[in-house]
C-alpha atoms as a PDB file:
ATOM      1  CA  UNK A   1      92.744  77.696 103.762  1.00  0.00           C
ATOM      2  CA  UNK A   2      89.291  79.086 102.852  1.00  0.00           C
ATOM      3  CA  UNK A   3      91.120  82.614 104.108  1.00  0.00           C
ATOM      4  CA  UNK A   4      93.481  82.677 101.546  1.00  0.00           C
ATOM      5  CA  UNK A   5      91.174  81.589  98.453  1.00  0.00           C
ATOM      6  CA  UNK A   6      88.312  83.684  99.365  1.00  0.00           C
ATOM      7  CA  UNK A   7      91.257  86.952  99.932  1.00  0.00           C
ATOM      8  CA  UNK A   8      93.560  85.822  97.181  1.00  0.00           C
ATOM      9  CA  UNK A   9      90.574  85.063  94.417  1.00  0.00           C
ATOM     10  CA  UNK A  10      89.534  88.671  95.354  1.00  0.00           C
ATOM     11  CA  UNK A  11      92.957  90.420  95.908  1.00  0.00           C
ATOM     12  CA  UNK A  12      92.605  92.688  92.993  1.00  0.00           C
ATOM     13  CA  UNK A  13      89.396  93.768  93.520  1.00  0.00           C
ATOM     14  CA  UNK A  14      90.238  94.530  97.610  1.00  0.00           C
ATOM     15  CA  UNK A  15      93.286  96.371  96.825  1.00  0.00           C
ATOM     16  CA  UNK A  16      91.382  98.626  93.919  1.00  0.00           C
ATOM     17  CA  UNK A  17      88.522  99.739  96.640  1.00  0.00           C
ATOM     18  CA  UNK A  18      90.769 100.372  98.924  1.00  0.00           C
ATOM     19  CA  UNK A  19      92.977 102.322  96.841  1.00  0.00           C
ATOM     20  CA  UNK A  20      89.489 104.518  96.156  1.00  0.00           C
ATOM     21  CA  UNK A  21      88.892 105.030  99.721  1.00  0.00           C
ATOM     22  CA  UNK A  22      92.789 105.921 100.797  1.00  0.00           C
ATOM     23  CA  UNK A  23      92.282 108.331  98.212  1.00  0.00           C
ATOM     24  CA  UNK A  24      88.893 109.616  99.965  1.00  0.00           C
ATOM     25  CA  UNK A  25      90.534 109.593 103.275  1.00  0.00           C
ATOM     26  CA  UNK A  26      93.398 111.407 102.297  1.00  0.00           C
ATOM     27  CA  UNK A  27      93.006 114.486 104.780  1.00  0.00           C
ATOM     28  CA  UNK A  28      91.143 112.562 107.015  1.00  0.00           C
ATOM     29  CA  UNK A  29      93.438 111.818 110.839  1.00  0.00           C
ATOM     30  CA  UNK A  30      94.107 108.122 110.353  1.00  0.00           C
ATOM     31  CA  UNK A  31      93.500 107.246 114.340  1.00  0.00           C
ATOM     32  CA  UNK A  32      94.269 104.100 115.091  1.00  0.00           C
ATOM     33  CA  UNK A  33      93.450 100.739 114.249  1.00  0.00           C
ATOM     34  CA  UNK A  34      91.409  98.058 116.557  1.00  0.00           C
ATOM     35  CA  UNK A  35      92.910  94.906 116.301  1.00  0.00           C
ATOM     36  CA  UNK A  36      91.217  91.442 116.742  1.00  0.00           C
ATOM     37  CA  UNK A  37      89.588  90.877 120.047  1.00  0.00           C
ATOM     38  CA  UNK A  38      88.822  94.598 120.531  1.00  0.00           C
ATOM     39  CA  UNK A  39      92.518  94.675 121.498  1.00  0.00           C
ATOM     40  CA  UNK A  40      94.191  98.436 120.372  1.00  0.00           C
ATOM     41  CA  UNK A  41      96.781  97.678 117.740  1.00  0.00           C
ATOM     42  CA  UNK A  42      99.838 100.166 119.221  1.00  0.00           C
ATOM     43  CA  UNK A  43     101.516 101.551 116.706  1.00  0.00           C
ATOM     44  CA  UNK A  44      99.709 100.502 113.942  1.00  0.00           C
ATOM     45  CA  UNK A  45      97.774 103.646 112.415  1.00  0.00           C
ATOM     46  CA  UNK A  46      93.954 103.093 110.606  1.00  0.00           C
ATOM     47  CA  UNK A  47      95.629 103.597 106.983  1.00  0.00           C
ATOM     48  CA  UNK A  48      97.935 100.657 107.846  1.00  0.00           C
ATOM     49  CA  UNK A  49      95.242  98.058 108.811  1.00  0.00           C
ATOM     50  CA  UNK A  50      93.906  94.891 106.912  1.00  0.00           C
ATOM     51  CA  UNK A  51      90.475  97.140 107.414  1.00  0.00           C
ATOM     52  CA  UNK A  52      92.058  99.861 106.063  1.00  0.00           C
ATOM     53  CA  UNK A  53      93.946  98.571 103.433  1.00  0.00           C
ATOM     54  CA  UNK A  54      91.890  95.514 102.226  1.00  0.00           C
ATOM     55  CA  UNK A  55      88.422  96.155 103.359  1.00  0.00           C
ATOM     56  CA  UNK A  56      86.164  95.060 106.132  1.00  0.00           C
ATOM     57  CA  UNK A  57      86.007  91.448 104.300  1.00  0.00           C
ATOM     58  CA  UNK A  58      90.058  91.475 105.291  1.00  0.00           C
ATOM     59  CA  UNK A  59      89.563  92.237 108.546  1.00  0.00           C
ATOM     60  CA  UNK A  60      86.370  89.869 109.197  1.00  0.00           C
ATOM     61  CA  UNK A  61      88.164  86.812 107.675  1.00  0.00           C
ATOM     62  CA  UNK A  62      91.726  87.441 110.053  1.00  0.00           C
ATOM     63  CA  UNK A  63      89.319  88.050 112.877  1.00  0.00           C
ATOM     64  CA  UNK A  64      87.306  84.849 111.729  1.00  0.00           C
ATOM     65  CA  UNK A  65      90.714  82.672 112.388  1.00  0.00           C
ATOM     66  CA  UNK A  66      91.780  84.329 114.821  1.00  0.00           C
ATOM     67  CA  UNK A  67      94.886  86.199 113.340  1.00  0.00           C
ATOM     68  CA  UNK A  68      96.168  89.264 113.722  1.00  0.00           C
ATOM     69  CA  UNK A  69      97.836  91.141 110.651  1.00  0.00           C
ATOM     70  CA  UNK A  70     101.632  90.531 111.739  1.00  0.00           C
ATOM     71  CA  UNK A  71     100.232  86.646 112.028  1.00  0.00           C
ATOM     72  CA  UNK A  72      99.151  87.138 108.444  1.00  0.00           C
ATOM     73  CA  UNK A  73     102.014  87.934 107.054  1.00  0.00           C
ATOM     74  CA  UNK A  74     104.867  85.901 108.773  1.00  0.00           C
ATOM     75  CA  UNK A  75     102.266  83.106 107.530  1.00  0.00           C
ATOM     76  CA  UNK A  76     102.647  84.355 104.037  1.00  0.00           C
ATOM     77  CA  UNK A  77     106.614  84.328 104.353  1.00  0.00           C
ATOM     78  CA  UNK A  78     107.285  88.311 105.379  1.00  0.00           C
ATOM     79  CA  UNK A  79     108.773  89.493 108.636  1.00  0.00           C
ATOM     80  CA  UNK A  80     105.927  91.653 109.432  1.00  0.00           C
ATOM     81  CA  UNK A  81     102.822  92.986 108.351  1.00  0.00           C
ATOM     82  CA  UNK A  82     104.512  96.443 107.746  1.00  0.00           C
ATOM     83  CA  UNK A  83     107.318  94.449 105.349  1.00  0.00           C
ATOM     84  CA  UNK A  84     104.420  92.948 103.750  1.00  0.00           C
ATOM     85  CA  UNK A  85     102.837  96.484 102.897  1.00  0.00           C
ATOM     86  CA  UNK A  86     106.305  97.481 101.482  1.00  0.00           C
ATOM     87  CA  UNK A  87     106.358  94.900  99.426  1.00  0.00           C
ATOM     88  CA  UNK A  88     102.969  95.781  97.782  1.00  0.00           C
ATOM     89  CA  UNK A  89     103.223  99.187  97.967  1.00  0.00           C
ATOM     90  CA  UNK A  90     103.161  99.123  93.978  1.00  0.00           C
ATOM     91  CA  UNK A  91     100.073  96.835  94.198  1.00  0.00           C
ATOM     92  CA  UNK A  92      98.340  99.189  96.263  1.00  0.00           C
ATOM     93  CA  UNK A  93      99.334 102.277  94.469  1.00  0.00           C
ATOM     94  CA  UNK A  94     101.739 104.283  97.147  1.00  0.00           C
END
């Protein structure tokens, strides 16, 4: 609960700074992301991450409840976390 008001009262903000640092990264190698746990997200690349995509507040508050990003968005309704970045893609300016 206190997730999704501190994320969602913030949401514009989180997807505006990371839009600014995608845009930094550009020709950066994206590696990969570390999930929750210290756990190696497979398949998931860095530019794809809640770190990556909404900040390090994101990723701090799904590792705070113990959630991964998949877990994230089935909660919010979507299939996947990967579906839910489609679905935003206009949001977050790709």
């Amino acid at each position: 609960m206190a997730y999704n008001a501190v994320v969602g009262a913030h949401h514009d903000e989180l997807v505006e700074e990371e839009r600014q640092t995608a845009a930094r990264k550009k020709n950066q190698d994206p590696g990969q992301d570390v999930g929750g746990g210290g756990q190696r997200k497979v398949g998931v690349p860095a530019e794809k991450g809640a770190r990556a995509v909404f900040g390090d507040g994101a990723a701090e508050a799904l590792k705070e409840v113990g959630r991964d990003e998949d877990q994230m968005a089935k909660r919010m309704g979507y299939r996947s976390y990967e579906d839910y970045l489609e679905k935003c893609k206009e949001y977050l300016g790709g």
